[in-house]
C-alpha atoms as a PDB file:
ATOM      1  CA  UNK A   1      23.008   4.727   0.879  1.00  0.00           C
ATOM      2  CA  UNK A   2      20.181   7.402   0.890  1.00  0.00           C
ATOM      3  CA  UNK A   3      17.045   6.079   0.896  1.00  0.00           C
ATOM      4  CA  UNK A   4      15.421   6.397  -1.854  1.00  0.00           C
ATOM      5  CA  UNK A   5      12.046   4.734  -1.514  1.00  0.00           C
ATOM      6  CA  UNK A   6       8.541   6.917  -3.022  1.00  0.00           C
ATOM      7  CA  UNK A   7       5.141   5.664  -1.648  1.00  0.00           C
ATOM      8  CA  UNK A   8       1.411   6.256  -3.115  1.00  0.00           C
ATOM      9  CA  UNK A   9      -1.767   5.567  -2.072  1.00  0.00           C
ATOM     10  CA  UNK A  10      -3.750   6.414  -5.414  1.00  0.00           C
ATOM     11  CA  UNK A  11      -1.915   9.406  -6.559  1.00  0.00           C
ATOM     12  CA  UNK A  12      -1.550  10.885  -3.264  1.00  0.00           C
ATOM     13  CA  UNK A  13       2.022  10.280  -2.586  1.00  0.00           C
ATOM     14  CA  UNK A  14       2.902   9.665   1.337  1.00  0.00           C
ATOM     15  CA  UNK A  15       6.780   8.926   1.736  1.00  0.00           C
ATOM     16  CA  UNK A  16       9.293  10.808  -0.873  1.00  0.00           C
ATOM     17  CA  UNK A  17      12.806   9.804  -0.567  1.00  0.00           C
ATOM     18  CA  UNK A  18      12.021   7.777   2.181  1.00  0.00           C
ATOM     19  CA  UNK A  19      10.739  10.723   4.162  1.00  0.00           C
ATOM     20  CA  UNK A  20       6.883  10.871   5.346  1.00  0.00           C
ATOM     21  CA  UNK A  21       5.018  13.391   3.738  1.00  0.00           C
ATOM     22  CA  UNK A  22       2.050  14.984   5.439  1.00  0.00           C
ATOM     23  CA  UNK A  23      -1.553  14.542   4.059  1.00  0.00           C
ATOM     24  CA  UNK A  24      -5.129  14.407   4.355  1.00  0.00           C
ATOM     25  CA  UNK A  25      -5.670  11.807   7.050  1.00  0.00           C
ATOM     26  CA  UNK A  26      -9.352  12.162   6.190  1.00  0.00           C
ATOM     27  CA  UNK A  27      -8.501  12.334   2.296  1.00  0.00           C
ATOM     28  CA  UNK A  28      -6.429   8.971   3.152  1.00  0.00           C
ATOM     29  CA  UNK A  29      -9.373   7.434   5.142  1.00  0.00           C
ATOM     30  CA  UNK A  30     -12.020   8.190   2.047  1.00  0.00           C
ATOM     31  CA  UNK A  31      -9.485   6.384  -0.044  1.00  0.00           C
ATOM     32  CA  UNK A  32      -8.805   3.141   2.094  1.00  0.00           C
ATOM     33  CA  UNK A  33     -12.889   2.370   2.212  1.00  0.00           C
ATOM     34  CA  UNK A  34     -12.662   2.026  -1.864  1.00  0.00           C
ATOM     35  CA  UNK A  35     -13.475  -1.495  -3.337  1.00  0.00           C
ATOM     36  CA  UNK A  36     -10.018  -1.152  -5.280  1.00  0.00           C
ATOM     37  CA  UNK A  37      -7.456   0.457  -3.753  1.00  0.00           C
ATOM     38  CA  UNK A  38      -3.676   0.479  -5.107  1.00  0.00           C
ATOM     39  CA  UNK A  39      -0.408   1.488  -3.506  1.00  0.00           C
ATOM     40  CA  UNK A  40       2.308   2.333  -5.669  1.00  0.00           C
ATOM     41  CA  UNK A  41       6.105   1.699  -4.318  1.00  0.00           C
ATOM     42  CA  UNK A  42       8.979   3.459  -5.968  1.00  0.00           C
ATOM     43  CA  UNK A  43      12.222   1.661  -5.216  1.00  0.00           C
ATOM     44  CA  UNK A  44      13.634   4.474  -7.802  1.00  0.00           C
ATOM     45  CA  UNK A  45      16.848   2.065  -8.604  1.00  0.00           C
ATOM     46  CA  UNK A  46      15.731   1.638 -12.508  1.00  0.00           C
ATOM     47  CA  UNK A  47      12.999   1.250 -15.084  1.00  0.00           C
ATOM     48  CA  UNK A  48      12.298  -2.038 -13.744  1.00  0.00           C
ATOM     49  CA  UNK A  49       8.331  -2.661 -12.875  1.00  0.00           C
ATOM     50  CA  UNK A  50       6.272  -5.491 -11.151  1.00  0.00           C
ATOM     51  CA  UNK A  51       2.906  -6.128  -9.873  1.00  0.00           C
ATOM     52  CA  UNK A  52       1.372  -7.776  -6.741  1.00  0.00           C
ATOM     53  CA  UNK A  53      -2.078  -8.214  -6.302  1.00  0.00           C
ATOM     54  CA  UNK A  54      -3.850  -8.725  -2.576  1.00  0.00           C
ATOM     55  CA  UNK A  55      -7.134  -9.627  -1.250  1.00  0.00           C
ATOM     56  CA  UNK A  56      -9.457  -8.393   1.079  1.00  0.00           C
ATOM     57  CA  UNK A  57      -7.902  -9.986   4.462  1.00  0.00           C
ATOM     58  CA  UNK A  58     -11.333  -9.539   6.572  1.00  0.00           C
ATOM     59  CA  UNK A  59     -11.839 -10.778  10.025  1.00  0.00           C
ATOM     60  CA  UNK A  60     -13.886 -13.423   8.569  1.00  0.00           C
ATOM     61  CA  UNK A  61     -11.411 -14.587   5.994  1.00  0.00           C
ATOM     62  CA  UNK A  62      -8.493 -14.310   8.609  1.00  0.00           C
ATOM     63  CA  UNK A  63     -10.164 -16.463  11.141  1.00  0.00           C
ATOM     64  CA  UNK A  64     -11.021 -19.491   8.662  1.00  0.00           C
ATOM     65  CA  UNK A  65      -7.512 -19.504   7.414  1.00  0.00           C
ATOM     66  CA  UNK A  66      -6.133 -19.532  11.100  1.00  0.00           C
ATOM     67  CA  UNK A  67      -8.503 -22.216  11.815  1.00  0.00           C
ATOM     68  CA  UNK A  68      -7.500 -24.525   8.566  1.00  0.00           C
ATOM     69  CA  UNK A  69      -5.204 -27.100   9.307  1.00  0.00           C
ATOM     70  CA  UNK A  70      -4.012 -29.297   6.542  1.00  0.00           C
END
């Protein structure tokens, strides 16, 4: 099967088809440091659509959950 697989970061798109696109490292970068940012993943295998929503996975947040035991 050929991949298929489309990947965003905002509108700028970096994989199409499954094949990395080149881009605006810096443009990328500018992006990344937003308070929101969103990553769009086209399977492209229907009209099928989901969400996921993440955190901010600091240093600080990542070291008190690898601390917590139960």
């Amino acid at each position: 099967m050929e991949p298929r697989i489309d990947l965003y970061l905002d509108d700028l798109c970096l994989v199409r088809g499954g094949i990395p696109l080149p881009f605006d490292n810096d443009e990328a970068i500018a992006m990344m440091k937003r308070d929101e940012v969103r990553f769009r993943l086209c399977l492209n295998l229907g009209e099928e659509q989901a969400t996921a929503w993440g955190c901010d996975l600091t240093e600080e947040y990542i070291a008190l959950n690898r601390d917590y035991t139960t």
